[in-house]
Protein backbone atom coordinates (compact mmCIF):
# COMPACT_ATOMS: atom_id res chain seq x y z
CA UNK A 1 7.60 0.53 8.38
CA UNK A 2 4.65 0.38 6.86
CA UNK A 3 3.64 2.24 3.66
CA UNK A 4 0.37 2.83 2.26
CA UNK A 5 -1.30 4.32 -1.06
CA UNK A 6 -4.59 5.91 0.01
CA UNK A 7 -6.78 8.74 -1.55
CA UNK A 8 -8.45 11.72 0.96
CA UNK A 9 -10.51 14.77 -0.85
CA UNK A 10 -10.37 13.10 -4.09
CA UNK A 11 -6.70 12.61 -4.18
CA UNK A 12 -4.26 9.87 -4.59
CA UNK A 13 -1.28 9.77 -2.28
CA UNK A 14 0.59 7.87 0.35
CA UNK A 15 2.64 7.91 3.67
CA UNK A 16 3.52 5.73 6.77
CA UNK A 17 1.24 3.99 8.60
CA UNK A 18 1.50 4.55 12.31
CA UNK A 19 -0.68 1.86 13.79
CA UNK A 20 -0.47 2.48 17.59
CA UNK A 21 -2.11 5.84 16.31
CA UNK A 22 -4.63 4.46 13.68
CA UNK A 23 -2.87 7.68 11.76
CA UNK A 24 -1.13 7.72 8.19
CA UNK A 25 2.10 10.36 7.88
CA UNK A 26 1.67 11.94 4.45
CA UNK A 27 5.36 11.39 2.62
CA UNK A 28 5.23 14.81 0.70
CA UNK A 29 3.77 16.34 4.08
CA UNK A 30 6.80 15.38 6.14
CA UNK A 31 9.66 15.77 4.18
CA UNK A 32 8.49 19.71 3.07
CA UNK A 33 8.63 19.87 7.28
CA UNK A 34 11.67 18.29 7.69
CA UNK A 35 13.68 19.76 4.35
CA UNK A 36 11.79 22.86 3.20
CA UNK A 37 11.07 21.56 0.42
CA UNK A 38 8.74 18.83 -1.83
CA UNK A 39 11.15 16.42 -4.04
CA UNK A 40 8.75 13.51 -3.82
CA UNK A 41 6.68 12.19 -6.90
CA UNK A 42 3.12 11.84 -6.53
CA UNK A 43 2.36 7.93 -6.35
CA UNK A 44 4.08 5.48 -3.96
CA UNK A 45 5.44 3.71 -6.90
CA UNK A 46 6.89 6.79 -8.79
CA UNK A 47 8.52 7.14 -4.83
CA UNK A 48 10.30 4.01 -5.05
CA UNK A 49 11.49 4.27 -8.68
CA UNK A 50 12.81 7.90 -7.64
CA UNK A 51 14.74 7.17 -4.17
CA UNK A 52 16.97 4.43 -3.78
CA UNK A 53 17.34 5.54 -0.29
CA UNK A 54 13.82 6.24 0.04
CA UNK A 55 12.86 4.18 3.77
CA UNK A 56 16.29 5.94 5.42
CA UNK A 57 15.09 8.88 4.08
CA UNK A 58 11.49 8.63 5.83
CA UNK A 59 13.19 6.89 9.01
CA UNK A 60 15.24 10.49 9.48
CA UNK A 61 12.15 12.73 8.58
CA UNK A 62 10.18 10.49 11.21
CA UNK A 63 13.15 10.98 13.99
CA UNK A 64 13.72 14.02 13.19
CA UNK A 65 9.80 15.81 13.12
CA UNK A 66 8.75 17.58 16.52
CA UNK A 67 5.12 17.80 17.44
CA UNK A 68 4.17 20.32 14.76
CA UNK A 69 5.42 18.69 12.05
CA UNK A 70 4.03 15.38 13.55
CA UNK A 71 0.79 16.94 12.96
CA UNK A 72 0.43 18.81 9.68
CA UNK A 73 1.54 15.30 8.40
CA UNK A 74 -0.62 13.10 9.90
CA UNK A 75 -3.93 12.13 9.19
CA UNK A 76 -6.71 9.75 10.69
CA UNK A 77 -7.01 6.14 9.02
CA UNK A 78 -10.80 7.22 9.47
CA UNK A 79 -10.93 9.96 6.35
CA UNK A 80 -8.92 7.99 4.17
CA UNK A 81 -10.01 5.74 1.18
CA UNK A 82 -7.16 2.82 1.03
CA UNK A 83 -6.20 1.82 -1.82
CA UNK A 84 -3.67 -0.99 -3.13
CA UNK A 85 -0.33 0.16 -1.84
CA UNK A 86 0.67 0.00 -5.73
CA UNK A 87 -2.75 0.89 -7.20
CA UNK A 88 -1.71 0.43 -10.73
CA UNK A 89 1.45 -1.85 -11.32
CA UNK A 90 3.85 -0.51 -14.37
CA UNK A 91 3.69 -4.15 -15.33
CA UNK A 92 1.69 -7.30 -14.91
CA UNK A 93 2.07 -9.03 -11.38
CA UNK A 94 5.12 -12.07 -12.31
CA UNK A 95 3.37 -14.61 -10.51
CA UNK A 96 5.16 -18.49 -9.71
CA UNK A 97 3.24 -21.14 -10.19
CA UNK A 98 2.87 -24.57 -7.60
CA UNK A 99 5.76 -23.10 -5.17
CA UNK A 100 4.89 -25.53 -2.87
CA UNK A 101 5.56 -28.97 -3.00
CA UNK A 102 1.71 -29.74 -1.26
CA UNK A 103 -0.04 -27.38 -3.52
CA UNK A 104 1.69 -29.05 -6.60
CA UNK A 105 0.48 -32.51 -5.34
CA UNK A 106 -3.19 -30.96 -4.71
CA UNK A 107 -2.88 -29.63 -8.26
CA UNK A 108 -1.58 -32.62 -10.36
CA UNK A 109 -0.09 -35.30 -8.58
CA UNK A 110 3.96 -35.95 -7.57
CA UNK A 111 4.25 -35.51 -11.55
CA UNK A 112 3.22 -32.30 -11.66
CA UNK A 113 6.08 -30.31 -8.71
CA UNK A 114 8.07 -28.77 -10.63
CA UNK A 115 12.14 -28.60 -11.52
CA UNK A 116 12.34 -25.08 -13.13
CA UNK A 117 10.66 -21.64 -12.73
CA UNK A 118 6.61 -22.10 -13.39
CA UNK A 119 6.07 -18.45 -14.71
CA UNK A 120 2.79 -16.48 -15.19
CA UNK A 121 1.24 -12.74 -15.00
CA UNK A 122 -1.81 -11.20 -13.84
CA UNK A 123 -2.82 -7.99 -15.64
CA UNK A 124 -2.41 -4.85 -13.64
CA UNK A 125 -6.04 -4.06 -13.84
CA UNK A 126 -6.88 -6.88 -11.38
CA UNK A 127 -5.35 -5.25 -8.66
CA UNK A 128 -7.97 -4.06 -6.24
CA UNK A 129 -7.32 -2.92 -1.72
CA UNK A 130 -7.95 -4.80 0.88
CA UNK A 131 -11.88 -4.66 2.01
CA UNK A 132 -12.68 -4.31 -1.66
CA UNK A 133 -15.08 -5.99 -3.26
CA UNK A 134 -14.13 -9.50 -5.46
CA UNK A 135 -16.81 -9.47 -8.10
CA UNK A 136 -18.53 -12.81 -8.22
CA UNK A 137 -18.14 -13.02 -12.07
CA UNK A 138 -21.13 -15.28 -11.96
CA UNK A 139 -21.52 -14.58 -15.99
CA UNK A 140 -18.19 -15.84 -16.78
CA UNK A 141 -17.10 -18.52 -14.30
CA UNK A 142 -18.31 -20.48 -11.86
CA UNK A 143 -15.06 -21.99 -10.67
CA UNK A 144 -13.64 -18.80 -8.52
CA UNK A 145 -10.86 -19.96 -6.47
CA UNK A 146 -8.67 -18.21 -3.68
CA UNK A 147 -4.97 -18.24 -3.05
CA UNK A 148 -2.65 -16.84 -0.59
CA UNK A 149 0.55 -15.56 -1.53
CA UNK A 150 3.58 -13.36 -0.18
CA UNK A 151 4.27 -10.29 -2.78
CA UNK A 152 7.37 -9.23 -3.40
CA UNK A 153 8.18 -5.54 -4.10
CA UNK A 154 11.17 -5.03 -5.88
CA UNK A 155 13.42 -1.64 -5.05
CA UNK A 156 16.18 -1.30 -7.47
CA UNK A 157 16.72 -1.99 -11.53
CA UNK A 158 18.78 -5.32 -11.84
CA UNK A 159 19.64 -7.71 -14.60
CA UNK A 160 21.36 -10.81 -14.82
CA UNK A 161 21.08 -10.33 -10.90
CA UNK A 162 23.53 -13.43 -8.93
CA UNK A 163 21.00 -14.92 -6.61
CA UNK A 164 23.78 -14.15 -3.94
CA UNK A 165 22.57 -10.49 -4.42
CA UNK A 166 19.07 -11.15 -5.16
CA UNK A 167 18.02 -9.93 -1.63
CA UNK A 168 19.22 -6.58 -2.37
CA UNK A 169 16.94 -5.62 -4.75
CA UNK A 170 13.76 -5.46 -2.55
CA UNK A 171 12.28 -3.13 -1.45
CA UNK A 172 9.46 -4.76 0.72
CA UNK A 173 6.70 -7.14 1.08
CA UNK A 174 2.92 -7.55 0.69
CA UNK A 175 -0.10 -9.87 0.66
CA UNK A 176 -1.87 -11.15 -2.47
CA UNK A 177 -4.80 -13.33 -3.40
CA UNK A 178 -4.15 -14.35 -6.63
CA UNK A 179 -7.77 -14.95 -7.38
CA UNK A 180 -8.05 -17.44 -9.96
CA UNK A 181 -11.15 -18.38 -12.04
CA UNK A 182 -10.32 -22.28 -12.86
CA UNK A 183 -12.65 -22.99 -15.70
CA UNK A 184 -11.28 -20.56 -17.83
CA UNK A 185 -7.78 -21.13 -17.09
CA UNK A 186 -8.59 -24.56 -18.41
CA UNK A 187 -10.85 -23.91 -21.01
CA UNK A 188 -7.65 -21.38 -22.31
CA UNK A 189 -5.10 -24.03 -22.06
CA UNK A 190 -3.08 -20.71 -20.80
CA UNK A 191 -3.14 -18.47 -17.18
CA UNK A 192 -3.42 -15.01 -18.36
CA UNK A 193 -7.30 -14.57 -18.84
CA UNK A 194 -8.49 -16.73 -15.76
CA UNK A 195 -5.80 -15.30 -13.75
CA UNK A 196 -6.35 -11.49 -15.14
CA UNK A 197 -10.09 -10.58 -14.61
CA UNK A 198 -10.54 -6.74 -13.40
CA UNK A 199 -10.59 -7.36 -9.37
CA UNK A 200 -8.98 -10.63 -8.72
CA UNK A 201 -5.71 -9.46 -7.44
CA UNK A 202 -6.03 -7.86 -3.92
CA UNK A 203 -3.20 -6.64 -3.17
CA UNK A 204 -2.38 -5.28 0.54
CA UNK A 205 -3.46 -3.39 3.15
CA UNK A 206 0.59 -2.35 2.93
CA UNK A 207 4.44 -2.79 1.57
CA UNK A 208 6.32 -3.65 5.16
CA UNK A 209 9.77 -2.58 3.84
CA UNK A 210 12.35 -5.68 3.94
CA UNK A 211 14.08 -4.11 6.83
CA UNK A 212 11.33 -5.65 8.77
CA UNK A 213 11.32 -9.13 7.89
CA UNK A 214 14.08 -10.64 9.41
CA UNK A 215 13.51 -13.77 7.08
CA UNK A 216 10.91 -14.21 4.40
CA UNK A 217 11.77 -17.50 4.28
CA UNK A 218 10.48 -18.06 7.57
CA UNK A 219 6.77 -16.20 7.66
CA UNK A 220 3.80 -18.32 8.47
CA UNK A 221 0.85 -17.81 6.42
CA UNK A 222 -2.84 -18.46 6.26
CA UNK A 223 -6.10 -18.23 4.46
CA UNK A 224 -9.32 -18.43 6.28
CA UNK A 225 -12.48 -18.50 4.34
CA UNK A 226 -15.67 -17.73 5.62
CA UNK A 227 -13.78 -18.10 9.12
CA UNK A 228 -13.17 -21.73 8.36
CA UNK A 229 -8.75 -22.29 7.82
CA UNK A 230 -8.11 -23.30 4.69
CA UNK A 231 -4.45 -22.82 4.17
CA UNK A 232 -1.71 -23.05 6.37
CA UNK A 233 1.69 -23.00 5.82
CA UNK A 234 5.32 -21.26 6.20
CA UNK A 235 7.02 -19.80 3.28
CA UNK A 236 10.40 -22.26 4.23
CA UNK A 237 8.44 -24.63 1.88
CA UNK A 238 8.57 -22.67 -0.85
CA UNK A 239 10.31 -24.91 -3.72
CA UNK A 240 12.09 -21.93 -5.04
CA UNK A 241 12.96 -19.02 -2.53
CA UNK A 242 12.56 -15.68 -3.31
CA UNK A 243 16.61 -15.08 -4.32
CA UNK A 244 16.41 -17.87 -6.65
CA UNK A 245 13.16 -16.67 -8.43
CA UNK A 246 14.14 -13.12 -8.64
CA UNK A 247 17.70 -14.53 -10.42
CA UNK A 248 15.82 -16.52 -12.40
CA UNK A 249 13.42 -13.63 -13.82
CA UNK A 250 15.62 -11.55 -14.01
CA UNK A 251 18.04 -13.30 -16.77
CA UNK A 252 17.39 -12.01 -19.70
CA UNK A 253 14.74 -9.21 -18.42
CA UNK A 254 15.12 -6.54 -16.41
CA UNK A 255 13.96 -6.29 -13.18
CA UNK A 256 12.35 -2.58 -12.34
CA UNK A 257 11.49 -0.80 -9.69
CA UNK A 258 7.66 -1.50 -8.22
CA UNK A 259 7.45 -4.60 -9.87
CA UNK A 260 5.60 -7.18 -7.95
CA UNK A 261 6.03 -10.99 -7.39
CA UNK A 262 3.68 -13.21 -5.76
CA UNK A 263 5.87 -16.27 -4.54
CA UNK A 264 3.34 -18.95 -4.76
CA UNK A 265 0.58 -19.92 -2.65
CA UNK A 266 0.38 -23.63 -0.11
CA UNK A 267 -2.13 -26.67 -0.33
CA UNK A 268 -5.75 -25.68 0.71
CA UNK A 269 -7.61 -23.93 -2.31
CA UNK A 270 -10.87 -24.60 -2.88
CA UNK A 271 -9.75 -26.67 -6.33
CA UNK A 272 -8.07 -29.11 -4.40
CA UNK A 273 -10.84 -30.07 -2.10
CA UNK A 274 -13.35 -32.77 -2.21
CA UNK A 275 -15.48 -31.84 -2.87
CA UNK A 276 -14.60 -28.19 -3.80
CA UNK A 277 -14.89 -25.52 -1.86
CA UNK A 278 -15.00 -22.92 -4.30
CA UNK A 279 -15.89 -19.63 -4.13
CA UNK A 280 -19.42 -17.79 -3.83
CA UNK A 281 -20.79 -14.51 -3.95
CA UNK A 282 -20.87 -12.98 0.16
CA UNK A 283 -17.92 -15.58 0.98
CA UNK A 284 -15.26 -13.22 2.82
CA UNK A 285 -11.31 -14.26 2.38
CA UNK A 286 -8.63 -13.37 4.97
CA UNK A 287 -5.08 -13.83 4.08
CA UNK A 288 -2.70 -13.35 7.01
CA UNK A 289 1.17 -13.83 6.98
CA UNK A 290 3.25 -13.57 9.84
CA UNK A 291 5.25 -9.93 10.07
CA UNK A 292 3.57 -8.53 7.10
CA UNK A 293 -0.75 -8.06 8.35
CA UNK A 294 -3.95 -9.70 7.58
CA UNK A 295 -5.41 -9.11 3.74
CA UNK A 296 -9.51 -9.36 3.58
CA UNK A 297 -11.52 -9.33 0.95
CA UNK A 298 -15.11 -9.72 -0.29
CA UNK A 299 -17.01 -11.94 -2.60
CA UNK A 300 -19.79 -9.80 -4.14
């Protein structure tokens, strides 16, 4: 199932995205059908926090809705403005650092892969939808760099989670480009502000909810720029899997909720090329991992 955070007349909301049908199901929509009534908050993310149950919930509304109800829910992907399936993250975006053994290499040598958790954040005001625009930040930086990432959506409060139950604490995945502006995340000696500027964490087109992904530690994924492949991996390389990084973040800190990971992204950005292929204003980025969709965004 896909779920999607989308705004039509003016209005943020979100539903199910029925692809066959290029439609979305409005969540509030069907479940006043199929109950009588509207217990649903008003964001996607509010949805998650509130119902613990919340994709066998939709499942049964979906079954159970006959061609009316069908209808008064559904709307055409061709009115809608998409937005990031969570628009505005309660928290910054807990991002892990050189996650695969390649990309360390690219980054720093065999010195540099790491034996413990590389954590940073991205601020939640970089989160932009897919087909937005990147802006160029030709001003600031001109050292723009991609990266292609599996995001993590957790479903469920935890602390001091056992990586033996880590697993049960999603609630789906998603796509990110972790857009990263290189110069000033050296110039900073730190991540935050050339990992953090407004619009360099597309994030998208949907959550898949985890009852879809047989494996996430089996997706392959790839970034194309301009057309050309630059990355191309499969998330069984990841140094730390997903159980073991949401154990890890978790001790000492709780775990909420909506809050989004992004696992790590493979060899192949433009920093690591000779010479490199950074990026430009009008270069296009497509992000596509196996099972979850295709993630494209702008340069402009």
């Amino acid at each position: 199932m896909k779920l999607v955070s989308y705004r039509v007349n003016q209005r943020e909301t979100y539903g199910v995205y029925v692809e066959k049908e290029r439609t979305i199901w409005n969540l509030q929509a069907l479940e006043e059908s199929a109950t009588g009534e509207r217990t649903l908050p008003d964001t996607l993310l509010e949805a998650i926090a509130s119902a613990a149950d919340l994709t066998e919930r939709v499942k049964q509304w979906m079954e159970a809705a006959g061609e009316g109800e069908e209808k008064a829910a559904a709307v055409s992907v061709k009115g809608v403005e998409w937005l990031a399936p969570i628009p505005r993250p309660s928290k910054n975006i807990m991002c892990i650092g050189k996650n695969y053994r390649d990309h360390a290499i690219e980054m720093g040598g065999e010195e540099s892969i790491p034996t413990e958790l590389m954590v940073f954040t991205k601020a939640p005001t970089a989160v932009i939808a897919a087909n937005e625009s990147i802006p160029a930040y030709e001003e600031l930086s001109n050292a723009l760099d991609y990266e292609g990432e599996l995001g993590v959506i957790i479903g469920k409060k935890g602390k001091s989670i056992a990586k033996e139950d880590a697993l049960d604490y999603i609630f789906g995945y998603t796509i990110i480009n972790d857009v990263t502006a290189r110069d000033l995340q050296k110039r900073h000696k730190q991540f935050f502000l050339g990992k953090s500027l407004d619009g360099t964490c597309p994030m998208g087109p949907w959550i898949v909810t985890k009852d879809e992904v047989e494996d996430p530690h089996n997706l392959d994924i790839e970034t194309k720029v301009n057309g050309e492949v630059r990355q191309q991996s499969n998330t069984k390389h990841f140094i730390f899997p997903i159980d073991d990084i949401i154990s890890t973040l978790s001790k000492g800190m709780t775990l909420e909720p909506g809050d989004v990971i992004a696992t790590g992204t493979p060899a192949g950005v433009g920093q690591g090329m000779n010479p490199p292929g950074l990026l430009k204003s009008g270069d296009t980025i497509e992000i596509n991992i196996e099972q979850i969709g295709t993630l494209l965004n702008k340069v402009q």
